[in-house]
PDB file of N, CA and C in Angstrom:
ATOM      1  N   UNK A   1      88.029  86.596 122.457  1.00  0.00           N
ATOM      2  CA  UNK A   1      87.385  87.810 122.010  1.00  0.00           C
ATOM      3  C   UNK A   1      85.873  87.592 122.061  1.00  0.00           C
ATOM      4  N   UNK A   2      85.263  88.673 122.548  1.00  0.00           N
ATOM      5  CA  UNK A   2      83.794  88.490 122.770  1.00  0.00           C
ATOM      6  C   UNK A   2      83.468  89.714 121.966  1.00  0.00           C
ATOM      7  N   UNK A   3      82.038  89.546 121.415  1.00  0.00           N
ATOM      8  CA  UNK A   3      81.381  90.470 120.659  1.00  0.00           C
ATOM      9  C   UNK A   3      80.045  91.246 122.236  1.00  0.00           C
ATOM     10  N   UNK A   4      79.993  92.352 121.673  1.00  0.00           N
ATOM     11  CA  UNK A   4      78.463  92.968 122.572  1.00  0.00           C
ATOM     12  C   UNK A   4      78.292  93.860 121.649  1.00  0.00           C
ATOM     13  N   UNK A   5      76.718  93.784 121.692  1.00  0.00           N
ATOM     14  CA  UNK A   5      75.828  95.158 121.607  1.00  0.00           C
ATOM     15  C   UNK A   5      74.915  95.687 122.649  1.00  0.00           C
ATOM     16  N   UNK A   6      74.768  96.471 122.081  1.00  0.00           N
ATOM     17  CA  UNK A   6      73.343  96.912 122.705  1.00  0.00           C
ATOM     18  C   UNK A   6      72.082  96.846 122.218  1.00  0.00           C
ATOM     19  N   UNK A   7      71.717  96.259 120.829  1.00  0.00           N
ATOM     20  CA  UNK A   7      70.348  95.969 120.224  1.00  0.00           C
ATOM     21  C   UNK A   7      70.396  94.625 120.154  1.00  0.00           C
ATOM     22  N   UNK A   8      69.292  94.058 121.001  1.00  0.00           N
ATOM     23  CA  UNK A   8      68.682  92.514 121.027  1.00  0.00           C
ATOM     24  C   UNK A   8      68.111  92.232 119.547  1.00  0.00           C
ATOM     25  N   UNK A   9      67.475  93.435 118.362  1.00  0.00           N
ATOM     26  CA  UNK A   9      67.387  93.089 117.426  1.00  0.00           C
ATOM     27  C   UNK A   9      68.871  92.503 116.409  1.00  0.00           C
ATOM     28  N   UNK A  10      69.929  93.154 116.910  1.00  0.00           N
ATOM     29  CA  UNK A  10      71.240  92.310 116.130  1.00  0.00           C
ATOM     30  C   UNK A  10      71.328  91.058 116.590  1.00  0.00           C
ATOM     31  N   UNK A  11      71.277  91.102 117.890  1.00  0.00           N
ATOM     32  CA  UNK A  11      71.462  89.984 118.294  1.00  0.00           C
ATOM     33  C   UNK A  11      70.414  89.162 117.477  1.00  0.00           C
ATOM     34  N   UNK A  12      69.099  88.529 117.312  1.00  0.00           N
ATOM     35  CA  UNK A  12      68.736  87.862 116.699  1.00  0.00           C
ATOM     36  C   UNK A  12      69.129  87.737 115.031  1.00  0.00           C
ATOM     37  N   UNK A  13      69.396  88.961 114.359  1.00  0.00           N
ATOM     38  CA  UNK A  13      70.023  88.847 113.345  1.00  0.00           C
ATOM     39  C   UNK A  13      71.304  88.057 112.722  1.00  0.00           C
ATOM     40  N   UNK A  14      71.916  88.129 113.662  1.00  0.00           N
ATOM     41  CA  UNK A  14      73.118  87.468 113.286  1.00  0.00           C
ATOM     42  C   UNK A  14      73.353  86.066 114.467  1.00  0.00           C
ATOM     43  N   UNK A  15      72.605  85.814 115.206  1.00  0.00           N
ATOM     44  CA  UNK A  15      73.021  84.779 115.803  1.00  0.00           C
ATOM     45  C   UNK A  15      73.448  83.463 115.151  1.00  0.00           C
ATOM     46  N   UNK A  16      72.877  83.283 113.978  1.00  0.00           N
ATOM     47  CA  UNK A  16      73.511  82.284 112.975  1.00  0.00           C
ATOM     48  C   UNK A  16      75.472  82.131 112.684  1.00  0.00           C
ATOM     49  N   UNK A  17      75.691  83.941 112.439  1.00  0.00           N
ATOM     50  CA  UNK A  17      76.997  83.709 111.940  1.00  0.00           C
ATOM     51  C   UNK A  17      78.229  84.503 113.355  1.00  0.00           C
ATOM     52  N   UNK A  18      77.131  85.229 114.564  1.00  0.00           N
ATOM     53  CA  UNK A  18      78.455  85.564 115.415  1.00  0.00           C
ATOM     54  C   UNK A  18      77.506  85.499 116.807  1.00  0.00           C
ATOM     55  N   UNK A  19      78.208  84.913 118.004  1.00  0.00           N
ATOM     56  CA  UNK A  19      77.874  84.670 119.046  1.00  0.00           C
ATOM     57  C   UNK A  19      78.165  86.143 119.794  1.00  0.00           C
ATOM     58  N   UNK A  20      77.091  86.953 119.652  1.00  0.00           N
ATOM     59  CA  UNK A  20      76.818  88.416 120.308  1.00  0.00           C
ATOM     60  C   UNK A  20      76.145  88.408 121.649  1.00  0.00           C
ATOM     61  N   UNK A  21      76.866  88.988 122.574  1.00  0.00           N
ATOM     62  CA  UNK A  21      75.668  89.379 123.811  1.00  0.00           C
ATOM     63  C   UNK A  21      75.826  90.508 124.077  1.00  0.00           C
ATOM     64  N   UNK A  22      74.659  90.297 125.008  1.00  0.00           N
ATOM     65  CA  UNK A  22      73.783  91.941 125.138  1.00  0.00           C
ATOM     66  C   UNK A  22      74.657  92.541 126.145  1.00  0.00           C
ATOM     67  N   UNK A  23      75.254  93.746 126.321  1.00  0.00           N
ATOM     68  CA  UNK A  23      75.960  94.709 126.596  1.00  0.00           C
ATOM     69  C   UNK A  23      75.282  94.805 127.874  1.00  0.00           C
ATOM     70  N   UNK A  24      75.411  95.152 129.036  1.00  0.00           N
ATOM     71  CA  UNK A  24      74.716  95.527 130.310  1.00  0.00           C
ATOM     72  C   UNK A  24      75.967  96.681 130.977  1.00  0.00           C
ATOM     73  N   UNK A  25      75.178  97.570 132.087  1.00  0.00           N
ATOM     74  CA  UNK A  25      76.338  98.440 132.209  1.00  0.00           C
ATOM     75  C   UNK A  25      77.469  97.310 133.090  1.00  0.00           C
ATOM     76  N   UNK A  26      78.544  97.990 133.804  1.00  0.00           N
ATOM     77  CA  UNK A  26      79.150  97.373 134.802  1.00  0.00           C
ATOM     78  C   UNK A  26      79.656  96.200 134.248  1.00  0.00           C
ATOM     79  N   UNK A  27      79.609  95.382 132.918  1.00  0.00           N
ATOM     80  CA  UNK A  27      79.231  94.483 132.442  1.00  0.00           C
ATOM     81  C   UNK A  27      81.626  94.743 132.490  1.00  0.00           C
ATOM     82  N   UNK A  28      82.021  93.438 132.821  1.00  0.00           N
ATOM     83  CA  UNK A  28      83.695  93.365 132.327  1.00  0.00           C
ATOM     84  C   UNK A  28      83.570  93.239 130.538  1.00  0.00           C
ATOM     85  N   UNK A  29      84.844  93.741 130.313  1.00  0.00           N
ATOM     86  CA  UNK A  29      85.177  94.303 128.925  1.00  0.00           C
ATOM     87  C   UNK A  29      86.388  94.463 129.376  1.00  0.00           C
ATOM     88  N   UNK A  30      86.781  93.163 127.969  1.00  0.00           N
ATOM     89  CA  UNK A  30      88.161  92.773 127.495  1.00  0.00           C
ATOM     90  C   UNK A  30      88.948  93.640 126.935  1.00  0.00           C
ATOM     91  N   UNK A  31      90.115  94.011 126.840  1.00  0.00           N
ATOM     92  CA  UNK A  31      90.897  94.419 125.760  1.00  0.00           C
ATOM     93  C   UNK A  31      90.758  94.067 123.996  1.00  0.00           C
ATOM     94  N   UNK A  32      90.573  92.852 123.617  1.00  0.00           N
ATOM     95  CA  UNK A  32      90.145  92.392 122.722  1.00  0.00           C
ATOM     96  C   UNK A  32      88.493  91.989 122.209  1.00  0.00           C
ATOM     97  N   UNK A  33      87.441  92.948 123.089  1.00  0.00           N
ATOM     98  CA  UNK A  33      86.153  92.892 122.786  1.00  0.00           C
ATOM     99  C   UNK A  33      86.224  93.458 122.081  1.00  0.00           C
ATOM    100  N   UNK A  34      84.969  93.064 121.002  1.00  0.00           N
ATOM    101  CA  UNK A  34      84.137  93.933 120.082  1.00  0.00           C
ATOM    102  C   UNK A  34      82.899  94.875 120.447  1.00  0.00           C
ATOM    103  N   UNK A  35      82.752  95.732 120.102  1.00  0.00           N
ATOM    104  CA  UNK A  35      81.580  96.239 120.671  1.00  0.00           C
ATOM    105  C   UNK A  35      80.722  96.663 118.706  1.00  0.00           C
ATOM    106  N   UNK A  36      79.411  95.811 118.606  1.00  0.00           N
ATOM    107  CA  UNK A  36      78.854  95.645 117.536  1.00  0.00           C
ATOM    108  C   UNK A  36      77.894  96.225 117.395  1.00  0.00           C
ATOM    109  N   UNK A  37      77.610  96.780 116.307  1.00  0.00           N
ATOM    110  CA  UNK A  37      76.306  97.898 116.200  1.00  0.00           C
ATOM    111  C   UNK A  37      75.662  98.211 114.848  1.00  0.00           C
ATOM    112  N   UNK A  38      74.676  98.761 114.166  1.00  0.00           N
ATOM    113  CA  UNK A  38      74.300  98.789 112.965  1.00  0.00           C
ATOM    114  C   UNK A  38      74.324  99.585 112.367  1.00  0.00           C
ATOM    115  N   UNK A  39      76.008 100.593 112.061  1.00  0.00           N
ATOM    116  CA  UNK A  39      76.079 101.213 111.278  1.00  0.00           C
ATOM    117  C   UNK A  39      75.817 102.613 111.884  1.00  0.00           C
ATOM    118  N   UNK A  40      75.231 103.540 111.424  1.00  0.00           N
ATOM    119  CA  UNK A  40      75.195 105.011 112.170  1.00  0.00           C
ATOM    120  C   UNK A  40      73.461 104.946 112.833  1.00  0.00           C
ATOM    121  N   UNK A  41      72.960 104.053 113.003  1.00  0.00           N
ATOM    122  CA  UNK A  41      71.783 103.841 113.942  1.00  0.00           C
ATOM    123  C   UNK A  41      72.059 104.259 115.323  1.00  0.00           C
ATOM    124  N   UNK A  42      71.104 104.060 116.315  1.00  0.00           N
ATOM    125  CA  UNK A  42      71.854 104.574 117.590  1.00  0.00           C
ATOM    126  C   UNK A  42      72.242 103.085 117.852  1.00  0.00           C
ATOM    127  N   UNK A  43      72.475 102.318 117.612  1.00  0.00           N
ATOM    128  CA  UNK A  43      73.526 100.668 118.401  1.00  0.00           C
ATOM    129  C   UNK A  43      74.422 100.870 117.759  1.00  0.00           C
ATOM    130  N   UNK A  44      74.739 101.726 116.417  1.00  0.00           N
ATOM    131  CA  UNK A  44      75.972 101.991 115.900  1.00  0.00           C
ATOM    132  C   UNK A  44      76.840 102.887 117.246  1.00  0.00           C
ATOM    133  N   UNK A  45      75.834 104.052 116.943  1.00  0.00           N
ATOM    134  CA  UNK A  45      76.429 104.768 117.538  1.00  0.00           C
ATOM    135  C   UNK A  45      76.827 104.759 119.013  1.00  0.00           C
ATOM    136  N   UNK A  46      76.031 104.097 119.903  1.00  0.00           N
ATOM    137  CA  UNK A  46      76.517 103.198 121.086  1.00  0.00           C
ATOM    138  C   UNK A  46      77.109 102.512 120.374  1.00  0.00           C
ATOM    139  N   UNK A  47      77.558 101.632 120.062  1.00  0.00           N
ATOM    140  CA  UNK A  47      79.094 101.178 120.102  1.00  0.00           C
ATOM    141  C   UNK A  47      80.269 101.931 120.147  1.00  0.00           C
ATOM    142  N   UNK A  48      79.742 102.721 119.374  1.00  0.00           N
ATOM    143  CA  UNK A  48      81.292 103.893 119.301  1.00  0.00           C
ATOM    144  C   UNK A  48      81.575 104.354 120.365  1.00  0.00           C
ATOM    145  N   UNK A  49      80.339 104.828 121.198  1.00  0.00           N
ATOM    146  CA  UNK A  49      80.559 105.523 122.308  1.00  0.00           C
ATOM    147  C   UNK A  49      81.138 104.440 123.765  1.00  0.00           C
ATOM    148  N   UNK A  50      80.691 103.297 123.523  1.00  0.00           N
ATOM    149  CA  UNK A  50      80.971 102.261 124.447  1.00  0.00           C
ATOM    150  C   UNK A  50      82.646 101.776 124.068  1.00  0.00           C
ATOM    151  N   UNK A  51      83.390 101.894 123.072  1.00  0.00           N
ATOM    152  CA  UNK A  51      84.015 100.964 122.447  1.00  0.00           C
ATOM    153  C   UNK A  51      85.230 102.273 123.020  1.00  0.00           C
ATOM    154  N   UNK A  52      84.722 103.636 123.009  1.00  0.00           N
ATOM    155  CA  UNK A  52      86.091 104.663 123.446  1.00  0.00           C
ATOM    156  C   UNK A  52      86.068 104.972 124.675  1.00  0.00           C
ATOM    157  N   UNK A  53      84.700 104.539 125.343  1.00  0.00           N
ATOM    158  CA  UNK A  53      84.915 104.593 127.461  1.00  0.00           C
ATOM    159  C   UNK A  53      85.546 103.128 127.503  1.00  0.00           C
ATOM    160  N   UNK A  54      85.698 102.104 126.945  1.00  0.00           N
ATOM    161  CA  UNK A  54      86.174 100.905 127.350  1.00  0.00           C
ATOM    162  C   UNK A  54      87.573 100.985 126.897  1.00  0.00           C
ATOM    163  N   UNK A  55      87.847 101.159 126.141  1.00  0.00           N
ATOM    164  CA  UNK A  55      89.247 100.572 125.282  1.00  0.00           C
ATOM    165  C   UNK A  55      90.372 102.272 125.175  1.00  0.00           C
TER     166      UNK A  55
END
């Protein structure tokens, strides 16, 4: 299972407790990816939107 976002600011945030990378288009996406974001921000909200064209 792999985590992505789309904000390089999460990514530095949490690199301590979850190994996140940066989302690119075209990018393969697992069945069991995460797609990670901050809540109803827009990286929240890209996730949501990324997480229901992928899965």
């Amino acid at each position: 299972m792999k985590f992505h976002t789309t904000s390089k600011k999460l990514i530095e945030n949490v690199k301590d407790f979850y190994n996140i990378v940066l989302y690119k288009a075209y990018k393969s996406i697992g069945k069991e990816d995460v797609f990670v974001g901050w809540g109803r921000k827009n990286s929240g909200l890209k996730a949501i939107a990324l997480a229901k064209k992928h899965h």
